[in-house]
N, C-alpha and C. Protein backbone atom coordinates (compact mmCIF):
# COMPACT_ATOMS: atom_id res chain seq x y z
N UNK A 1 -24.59 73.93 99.76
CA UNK A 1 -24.52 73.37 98.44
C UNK A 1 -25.59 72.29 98.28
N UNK A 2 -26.06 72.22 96.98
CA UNK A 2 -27.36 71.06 96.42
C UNK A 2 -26.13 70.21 96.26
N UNK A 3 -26.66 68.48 96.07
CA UNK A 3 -26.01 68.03 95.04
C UNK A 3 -27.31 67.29 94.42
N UNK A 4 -26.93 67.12 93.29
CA UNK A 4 -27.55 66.21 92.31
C UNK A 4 -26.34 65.28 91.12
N UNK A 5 -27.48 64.95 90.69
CA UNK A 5 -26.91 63.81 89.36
C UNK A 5 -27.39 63.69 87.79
N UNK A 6 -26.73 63.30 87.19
CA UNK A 6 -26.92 63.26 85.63
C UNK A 6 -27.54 61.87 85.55
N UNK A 7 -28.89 61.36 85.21
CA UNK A 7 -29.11 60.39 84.92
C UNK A 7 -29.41 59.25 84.01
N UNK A 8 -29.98 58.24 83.26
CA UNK A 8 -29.22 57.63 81.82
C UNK A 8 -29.60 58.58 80.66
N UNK A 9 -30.74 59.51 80.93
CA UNK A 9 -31.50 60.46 80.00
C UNK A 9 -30.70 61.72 79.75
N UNK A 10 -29.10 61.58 81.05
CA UNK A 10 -28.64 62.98 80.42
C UNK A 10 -30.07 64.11 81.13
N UNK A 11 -30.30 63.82 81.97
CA UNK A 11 -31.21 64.93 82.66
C UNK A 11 -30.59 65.35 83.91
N UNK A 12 -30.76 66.22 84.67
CA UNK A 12 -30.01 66.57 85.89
C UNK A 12 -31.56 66.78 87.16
N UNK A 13 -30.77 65.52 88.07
CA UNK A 13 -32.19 65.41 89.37
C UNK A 13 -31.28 66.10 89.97
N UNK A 14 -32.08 66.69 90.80
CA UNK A 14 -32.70 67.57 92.04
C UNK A 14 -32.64 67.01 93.16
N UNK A 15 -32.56 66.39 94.40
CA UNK A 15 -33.35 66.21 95.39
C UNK A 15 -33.66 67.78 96.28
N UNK A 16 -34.56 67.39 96.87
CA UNK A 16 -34.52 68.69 97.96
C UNK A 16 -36.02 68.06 98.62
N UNK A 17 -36.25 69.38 100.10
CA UNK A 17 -37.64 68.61 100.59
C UNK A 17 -38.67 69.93 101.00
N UNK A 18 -40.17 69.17 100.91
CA UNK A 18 -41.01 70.00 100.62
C UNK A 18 -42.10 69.93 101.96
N UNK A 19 -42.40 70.85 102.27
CA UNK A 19 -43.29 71.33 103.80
C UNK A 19 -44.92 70.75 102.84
N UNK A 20 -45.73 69.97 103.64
CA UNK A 20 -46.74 69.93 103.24
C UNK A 20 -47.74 71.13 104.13
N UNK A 21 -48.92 70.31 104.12
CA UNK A 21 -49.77 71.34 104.73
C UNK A 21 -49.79 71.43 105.63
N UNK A 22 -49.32 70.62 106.57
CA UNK A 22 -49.62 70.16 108.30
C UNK A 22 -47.43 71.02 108.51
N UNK A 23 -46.75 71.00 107.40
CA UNK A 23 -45.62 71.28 107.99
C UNK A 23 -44.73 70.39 107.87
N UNK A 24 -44.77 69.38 107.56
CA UNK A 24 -44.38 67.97 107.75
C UNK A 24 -43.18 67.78 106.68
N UNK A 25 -41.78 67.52 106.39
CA UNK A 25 -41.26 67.56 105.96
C UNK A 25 -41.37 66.13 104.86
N UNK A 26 -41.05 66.63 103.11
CA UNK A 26 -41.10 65.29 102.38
C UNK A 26 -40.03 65.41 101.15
N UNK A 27 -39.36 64.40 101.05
CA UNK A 27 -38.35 64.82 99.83
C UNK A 27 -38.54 64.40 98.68
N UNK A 28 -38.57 64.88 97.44
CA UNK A 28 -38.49 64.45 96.63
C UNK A 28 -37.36 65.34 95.47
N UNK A 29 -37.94 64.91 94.25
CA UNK A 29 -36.94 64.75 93.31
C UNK A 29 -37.33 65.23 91.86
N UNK A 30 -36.83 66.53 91.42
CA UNK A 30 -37.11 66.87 90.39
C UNK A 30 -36.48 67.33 88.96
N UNK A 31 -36.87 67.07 87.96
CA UNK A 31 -36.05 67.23 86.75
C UNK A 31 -35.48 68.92 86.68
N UNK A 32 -34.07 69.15 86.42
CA UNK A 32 -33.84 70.29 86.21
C UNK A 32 -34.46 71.06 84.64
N UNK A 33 -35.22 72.00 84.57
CA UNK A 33 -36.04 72.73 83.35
C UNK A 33 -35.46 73.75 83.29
N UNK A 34 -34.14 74.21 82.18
CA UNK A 34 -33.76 75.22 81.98
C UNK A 34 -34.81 75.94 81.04
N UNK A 35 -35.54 75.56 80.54
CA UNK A 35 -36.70 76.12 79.80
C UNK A 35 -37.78 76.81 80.58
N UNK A 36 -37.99 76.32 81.79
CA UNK A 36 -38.93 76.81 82.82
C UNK A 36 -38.40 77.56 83.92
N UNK A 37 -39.13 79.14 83.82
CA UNK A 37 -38.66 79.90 84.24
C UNK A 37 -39.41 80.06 85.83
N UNK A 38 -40.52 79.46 86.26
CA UNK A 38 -41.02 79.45 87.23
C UNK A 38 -39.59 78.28 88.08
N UNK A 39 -40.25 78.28 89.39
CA UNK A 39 -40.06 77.61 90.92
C UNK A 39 -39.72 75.90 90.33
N UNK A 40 -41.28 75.45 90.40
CA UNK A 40 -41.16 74.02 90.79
C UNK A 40 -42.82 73.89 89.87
N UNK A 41 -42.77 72.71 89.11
CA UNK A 41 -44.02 72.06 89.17
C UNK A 41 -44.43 70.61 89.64
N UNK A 42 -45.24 70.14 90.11
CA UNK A 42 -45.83 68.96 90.43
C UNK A 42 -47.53 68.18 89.58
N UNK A 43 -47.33 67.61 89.85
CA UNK A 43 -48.63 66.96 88.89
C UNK A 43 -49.69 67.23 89.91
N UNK A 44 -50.76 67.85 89.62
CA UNK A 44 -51.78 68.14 90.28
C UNK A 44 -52.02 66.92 91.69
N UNK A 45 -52.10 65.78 91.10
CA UNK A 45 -52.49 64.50 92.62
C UNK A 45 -51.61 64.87 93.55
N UNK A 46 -50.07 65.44 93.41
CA UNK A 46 -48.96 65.39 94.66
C UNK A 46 -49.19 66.44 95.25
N UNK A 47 -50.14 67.65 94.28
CA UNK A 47 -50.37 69.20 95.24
C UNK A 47 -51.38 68.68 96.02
N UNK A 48 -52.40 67.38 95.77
CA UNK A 48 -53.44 67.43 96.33
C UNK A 48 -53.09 66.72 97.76
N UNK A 49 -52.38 65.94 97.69
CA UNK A 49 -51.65 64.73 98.30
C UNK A 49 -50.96 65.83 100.08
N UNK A 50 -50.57 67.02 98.98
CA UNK A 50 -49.27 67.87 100.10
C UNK A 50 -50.71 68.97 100.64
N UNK A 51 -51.69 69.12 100.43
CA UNK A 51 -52.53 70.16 100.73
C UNK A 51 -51.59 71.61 100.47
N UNK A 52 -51.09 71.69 99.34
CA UNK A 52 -51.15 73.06 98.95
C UNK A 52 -51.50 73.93 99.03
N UNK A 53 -51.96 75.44 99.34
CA UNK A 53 -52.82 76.44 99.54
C UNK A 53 -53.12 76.73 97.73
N UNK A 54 -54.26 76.81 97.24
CA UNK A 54 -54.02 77.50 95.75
C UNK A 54 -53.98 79.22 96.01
N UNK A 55 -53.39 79.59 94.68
CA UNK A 55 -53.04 80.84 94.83
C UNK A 55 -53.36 81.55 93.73
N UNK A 56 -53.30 81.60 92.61
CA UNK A 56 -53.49 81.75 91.07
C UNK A 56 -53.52 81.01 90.01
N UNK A 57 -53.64 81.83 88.72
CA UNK A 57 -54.19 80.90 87.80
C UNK A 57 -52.92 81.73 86.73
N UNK A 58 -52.40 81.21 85.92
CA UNK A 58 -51.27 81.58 84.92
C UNK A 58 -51.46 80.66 83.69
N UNK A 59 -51.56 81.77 82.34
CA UNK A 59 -51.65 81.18 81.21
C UNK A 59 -49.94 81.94 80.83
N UNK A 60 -49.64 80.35 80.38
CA UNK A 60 -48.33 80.46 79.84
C UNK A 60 -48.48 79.78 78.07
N UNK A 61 -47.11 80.21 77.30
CA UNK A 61 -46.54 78.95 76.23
C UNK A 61 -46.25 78.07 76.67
N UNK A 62 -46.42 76.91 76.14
CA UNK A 62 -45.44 76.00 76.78
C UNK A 62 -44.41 75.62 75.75
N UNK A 63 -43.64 74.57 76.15
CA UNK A 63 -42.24 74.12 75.13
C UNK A 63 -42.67 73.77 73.41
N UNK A 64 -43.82 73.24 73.69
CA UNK A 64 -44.65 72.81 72.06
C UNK A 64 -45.39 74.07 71.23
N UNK A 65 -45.15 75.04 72.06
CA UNK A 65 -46.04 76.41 71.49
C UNK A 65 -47.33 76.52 71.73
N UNK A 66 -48.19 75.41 72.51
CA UNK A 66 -49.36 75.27 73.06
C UNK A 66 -49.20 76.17 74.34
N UNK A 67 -50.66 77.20 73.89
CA UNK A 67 -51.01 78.20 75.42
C UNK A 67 -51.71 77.29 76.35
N UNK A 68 -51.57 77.63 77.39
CA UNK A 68 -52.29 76.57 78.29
C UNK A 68 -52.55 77.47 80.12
N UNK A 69 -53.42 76.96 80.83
CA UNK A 69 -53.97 77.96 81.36
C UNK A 69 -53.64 76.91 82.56
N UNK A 70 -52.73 76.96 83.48
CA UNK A 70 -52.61 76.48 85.00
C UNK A 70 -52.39 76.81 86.25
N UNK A 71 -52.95 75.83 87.28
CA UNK A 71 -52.99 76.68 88.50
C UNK A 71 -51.95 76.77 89.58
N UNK A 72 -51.53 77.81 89.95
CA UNK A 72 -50.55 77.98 91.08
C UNK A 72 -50.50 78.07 92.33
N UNK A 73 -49.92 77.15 93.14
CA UNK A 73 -50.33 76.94 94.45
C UNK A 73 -48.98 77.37 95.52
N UNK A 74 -49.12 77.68 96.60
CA UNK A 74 -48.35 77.88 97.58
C UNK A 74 -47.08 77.22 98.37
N UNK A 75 -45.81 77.37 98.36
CA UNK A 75 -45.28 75.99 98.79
C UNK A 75 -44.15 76.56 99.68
N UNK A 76 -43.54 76.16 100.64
CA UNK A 76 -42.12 75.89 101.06
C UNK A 76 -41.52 74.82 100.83
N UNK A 77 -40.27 75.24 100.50
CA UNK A 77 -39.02 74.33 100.20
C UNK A 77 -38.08 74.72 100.97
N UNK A 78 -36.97 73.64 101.16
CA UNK A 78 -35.84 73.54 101.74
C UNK A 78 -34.24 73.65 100.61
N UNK A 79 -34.26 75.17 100.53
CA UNK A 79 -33.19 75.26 99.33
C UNK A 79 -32.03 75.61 99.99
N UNK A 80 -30.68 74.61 99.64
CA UNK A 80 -29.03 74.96 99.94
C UNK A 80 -29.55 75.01 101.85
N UNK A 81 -30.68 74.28 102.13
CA UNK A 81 -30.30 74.34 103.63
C UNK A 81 -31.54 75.61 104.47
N UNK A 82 -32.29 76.37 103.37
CA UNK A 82 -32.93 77.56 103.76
C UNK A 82 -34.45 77.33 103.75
N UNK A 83 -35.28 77.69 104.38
CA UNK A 83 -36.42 77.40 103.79
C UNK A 83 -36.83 79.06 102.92
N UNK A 84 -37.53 78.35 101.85
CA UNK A 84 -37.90 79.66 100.67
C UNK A 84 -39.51 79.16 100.30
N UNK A 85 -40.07 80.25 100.25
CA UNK A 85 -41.30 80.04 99.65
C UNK A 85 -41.25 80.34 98.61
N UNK A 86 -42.40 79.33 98.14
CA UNK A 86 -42.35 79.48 96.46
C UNK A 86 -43.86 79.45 95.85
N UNK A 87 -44.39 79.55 94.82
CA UNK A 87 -45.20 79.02 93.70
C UNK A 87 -44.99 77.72 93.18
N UNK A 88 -45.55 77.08 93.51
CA UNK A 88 -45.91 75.75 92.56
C UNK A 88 -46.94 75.59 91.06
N UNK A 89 -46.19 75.41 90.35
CA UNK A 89 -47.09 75.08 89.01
C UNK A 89 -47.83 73.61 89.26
N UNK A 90 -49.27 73.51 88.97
CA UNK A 90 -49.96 72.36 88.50
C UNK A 90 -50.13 71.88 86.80
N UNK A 91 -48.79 70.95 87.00
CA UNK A 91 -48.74 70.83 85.66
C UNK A 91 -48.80 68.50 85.70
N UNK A 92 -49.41 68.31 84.58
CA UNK A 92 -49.11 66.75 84.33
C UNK A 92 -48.06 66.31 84.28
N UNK A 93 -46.96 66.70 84.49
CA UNK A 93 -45.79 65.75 84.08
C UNK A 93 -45.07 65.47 85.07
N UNK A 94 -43.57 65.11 84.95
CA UNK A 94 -42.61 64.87 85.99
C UNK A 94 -42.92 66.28 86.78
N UNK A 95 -42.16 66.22 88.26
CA UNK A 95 -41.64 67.28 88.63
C UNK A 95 -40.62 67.67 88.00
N UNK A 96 -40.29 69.58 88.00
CA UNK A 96 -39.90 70.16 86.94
C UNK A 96 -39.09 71.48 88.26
N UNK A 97 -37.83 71.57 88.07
CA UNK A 97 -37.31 72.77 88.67
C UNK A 97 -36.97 73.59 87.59
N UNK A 98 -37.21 74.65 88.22
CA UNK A 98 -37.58 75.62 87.05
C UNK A 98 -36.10 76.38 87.33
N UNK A 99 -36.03 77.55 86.88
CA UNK A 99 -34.55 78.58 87.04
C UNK A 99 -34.66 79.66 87.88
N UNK A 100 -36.39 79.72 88.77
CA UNK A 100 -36.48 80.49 89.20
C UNK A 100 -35.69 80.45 90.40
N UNK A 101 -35.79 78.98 90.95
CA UNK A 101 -34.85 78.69 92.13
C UNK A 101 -33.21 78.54 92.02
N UNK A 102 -32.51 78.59 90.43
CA UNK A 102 -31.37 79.22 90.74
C UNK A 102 -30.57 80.77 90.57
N UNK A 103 -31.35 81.24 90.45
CA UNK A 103 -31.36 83.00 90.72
C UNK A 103 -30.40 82.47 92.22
N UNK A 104 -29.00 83.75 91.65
CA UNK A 104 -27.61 83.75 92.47
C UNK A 104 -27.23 82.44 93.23
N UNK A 105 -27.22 81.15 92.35
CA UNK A 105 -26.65 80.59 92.47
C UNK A 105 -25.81 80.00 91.10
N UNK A 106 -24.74 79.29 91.38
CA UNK A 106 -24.10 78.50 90.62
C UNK A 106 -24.24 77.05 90.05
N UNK A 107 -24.27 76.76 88.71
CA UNK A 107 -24.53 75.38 88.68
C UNK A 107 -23.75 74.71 87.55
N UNK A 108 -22.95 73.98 88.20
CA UNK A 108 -22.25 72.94 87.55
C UNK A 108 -22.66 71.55 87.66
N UNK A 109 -22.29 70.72 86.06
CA UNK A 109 -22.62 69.79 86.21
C UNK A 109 -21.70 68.66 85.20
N UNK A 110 -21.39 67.57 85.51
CA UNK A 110 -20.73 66.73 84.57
C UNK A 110 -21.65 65.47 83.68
N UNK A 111 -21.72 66.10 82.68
CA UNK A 111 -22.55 65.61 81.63
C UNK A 111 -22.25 64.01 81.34
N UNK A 112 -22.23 62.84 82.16
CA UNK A 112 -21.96 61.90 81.91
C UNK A 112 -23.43 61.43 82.90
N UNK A 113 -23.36 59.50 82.38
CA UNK A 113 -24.34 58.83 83.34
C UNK A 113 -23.68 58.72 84.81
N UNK A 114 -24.02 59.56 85.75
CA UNK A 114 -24.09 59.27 87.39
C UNK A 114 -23.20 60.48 87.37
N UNK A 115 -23.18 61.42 86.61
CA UNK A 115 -22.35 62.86 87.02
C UNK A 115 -22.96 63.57 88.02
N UNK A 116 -22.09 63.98 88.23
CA UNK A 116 -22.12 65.13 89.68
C UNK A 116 -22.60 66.77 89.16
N UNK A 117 -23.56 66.57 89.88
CA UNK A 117 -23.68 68.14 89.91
C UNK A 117 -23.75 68.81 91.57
N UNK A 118 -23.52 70.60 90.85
CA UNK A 118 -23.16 70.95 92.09
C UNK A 118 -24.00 72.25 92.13
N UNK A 119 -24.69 72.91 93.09
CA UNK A 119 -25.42 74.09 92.76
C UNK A 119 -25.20 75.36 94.29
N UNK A 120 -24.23 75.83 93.61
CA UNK A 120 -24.17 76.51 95.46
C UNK A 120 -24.17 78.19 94.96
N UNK A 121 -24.04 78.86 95.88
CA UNK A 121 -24.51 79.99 96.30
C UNK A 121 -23.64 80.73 95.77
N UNK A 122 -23.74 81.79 94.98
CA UNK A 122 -22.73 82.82 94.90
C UNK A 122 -22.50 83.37 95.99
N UNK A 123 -21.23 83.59 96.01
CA UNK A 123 -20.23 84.11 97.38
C UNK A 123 -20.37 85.68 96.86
């Protein structure tokens, strides 16, 4: 099981941790994006920071209806305990978990400031 939290924005964090380039384990913390259907994004300096492998280039919509053309880089993560490889989006903003990483799992959450959320595995 993940846990996370509801924070004063009514947003739901993430923690989990991320393999850089050398392997090296680092945790951080990302906004849940039911709108974003990819993995994970990071702001370009933290892919540069983690030595990412790049991998592709993806023109998407984004939430404002602006097309926009960004690059996708290589990553492992540590999900529910597993390591999973993923795609990373290079995008400017917060980190962003996308819905790709809850494919067959469950996610509950209590919509208050310091709520509990819970994200585990379909049985």
């Amino acid at each position: 099981m993940i846990a996370g939290t509801v924070n004063p924005r009514f947003e739901i964090i993430i923690p989990f941790s991320i393999h850089d380039a050398k392997v090296q384990l680092h945790d951080i913390e990302a906004i849940l994006d039911t709108g974003f259907s990819g993995s994970l994004s990071l702001p370009p300096p933290v892919i540069a920071a983690l030595g990412l492998p790049f991998d592709s280039v993806t023109v998407a919509q984004m939430a404002d209806g602006s097309i926009r053309q960004y690059a996708n880089h290589l990553a492992t993560v540590v999900w529910d305990g597993a390591e999973r490889a993923i795609r990373v989006a290079a995008l400017d903003s917060v980190p962003l978990l996308g819905t790709q990483l809850l494919i067959d799992f469950d996610l509950r959450a209590r919509f208050q400031v310091g709520g509990e959320v819970e994200i585990k595995a379909i049985q």
